[in-house]
Protein backbone atom coordinates (compact mmCIF):
# COMPACT_ATOMS: atom_id res chain seq x y z
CA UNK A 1 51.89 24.19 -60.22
CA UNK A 2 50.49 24.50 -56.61
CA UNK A 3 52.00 22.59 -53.56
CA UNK A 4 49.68 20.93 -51.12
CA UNK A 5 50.02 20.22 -47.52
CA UNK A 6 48.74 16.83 -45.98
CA UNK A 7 47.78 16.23 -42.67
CA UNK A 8 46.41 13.93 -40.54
CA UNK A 9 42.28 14.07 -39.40
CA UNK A 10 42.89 13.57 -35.64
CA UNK A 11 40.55 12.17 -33.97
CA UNK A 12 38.47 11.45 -37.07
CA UNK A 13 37.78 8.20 -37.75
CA UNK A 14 35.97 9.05 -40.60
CA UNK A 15 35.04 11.12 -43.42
CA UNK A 16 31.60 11.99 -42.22
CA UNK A 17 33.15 12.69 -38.69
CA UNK A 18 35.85 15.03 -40.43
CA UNK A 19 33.11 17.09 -42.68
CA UNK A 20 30.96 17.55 -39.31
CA UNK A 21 33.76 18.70 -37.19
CA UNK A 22 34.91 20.95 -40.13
CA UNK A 23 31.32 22.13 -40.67
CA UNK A 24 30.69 22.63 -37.26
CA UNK A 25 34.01 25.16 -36.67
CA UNK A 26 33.18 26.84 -40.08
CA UNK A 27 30.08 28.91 -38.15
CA UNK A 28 31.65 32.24 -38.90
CA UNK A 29 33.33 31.51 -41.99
CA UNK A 30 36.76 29.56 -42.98
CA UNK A 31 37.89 27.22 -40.72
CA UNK A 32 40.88 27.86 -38.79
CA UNK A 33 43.78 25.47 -37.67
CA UNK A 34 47.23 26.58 -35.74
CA UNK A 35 50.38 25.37 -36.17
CA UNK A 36 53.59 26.44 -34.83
CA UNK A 37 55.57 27.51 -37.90
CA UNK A 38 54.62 29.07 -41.02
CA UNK A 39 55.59 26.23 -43.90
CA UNK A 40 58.79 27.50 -45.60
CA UNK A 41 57.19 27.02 -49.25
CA UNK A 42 53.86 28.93 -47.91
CA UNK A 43 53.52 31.63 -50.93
CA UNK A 44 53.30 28.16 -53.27
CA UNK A 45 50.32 26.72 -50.68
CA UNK A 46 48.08 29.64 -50.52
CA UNK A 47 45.16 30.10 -52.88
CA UNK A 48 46.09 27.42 -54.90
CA UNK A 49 46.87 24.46 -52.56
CA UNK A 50 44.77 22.27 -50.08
CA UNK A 51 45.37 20.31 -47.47
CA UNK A 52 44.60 16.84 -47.64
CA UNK A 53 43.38 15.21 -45.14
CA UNK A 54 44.99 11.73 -44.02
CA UNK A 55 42.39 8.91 -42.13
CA UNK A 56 43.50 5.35 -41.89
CA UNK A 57 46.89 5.55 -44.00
CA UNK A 58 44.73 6.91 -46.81
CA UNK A 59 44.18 10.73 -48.29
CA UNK A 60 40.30 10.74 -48.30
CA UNK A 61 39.95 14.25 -48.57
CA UNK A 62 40.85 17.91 -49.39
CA UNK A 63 40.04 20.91 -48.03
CA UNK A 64 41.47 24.42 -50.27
CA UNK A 65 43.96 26.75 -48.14
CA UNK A 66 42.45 30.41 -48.36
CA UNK A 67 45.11 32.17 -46.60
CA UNK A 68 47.94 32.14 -43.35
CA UNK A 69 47.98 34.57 -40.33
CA UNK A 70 49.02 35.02 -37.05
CA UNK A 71 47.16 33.86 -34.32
CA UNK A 72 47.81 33.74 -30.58
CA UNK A 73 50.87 32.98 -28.83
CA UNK A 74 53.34 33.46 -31.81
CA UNK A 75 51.35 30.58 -33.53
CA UNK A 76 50.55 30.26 -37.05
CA UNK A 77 47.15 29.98 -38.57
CA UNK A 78 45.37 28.13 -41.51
CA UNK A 79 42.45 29.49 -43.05
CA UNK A 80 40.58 26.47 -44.92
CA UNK A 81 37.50 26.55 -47.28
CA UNK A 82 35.14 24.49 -44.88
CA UNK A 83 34.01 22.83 -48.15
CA UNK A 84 35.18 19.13 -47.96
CA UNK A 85 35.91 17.45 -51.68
CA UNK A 86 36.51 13.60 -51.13
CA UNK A 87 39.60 12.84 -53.49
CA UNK A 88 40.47 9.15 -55.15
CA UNK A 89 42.13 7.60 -51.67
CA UNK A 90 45.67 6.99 -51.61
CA UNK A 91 47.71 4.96 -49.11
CA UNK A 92 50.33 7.60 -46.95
CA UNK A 93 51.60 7.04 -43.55
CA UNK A 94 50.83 8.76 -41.09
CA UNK A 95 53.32 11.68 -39.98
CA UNK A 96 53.25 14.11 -37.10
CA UNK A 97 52.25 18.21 -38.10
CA UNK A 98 51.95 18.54 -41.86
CA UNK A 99 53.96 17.28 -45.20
CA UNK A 100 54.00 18.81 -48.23
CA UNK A 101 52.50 17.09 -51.38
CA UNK A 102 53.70 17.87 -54.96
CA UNK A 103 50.99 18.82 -57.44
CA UNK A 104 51.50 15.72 -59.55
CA UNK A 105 51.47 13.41 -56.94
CA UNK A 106 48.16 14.61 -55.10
CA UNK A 107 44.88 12.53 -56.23
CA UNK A 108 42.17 13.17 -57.95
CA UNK A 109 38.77 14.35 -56.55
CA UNK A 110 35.62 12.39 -56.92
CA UNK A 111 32.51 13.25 -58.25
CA UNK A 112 33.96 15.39 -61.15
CA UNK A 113 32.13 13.59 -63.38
CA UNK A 114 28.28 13.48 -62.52
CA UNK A 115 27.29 9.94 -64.24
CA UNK A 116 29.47 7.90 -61.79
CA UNK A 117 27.36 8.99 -59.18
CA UNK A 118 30.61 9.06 -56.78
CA UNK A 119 29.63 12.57 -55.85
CA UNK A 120 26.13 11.58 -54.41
CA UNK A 121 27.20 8.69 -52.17
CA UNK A 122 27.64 9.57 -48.52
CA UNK A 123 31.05 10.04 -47.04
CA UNK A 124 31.13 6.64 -45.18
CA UNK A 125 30.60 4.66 -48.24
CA UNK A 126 33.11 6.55 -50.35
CA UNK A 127 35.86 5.73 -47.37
CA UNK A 128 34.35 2.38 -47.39
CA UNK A 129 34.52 1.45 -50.54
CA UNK A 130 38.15 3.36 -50.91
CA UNK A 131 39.79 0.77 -47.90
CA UNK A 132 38.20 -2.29 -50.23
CA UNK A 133 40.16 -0.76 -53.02
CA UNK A 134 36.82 -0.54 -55.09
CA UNK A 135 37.11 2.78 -56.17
């Protein structure tokens, strides 16, 4: 079973701010993010995990972890799939750095199935309708 990471979108007040800044960094391919360690359980994280992103107390979203490096200053990077896939939102506080998130416990994405029409919404209603607890 894959482990996931969570994370909180600073500075995103939404989903459709979140999948613009992600879009806009992901110019030369995956997007990259630093952090100062390398997680302890990394080996169960890459390829298989994602990092899901927190906004408002609530995952929203999920973006696949490709890969860790080195980057500058003894830091540690993240290479992320620039691909956003909104998941079923789920209250979780908000924390400082990143968590890890069990398999089992991570939601759902939206718009697996085609009919519920979930998948052509725009991010804004989707986070919308999520806080309402109407989907």
């Amino acid at each position: 079973m894959p482990l996931h990471l969570t994370k909180v979108a600073f500075g995103a007040a939404s989903v459709d701010l979140l999948a613009e800044r992600l879009k806009a960094r992901a110019l030369d391919g995956p997007v990259l993010l630093t952090t100062r360690y390398l997680p302890k359980r990394h080996e169960e994280v890459v390829g298989q995990g994602s990092l899901y992103w927190i906004i408002k107390h609530q995952l929203v979203a999920r973006s696949p972890i490709l890969a860790f490096g080195e980057a500058e200053g003894g830091r540690v990077s993240i290479l992320l799939d620039p691909a956003l896939r909104l998941v079923q939102a789920r209250a979780r506080r908000a924390h400082q750095g990143w968590r890890y998130l069990e398999h089992a416990d991570a939601p759902a994405d939206l718009g697996g199935d085609a009919a519920d029409g979930i998948a052509t919404m725009p991010p804004a209603l989707v986070g919308r309708l999520a806080e309402l607890a109407l989907i």
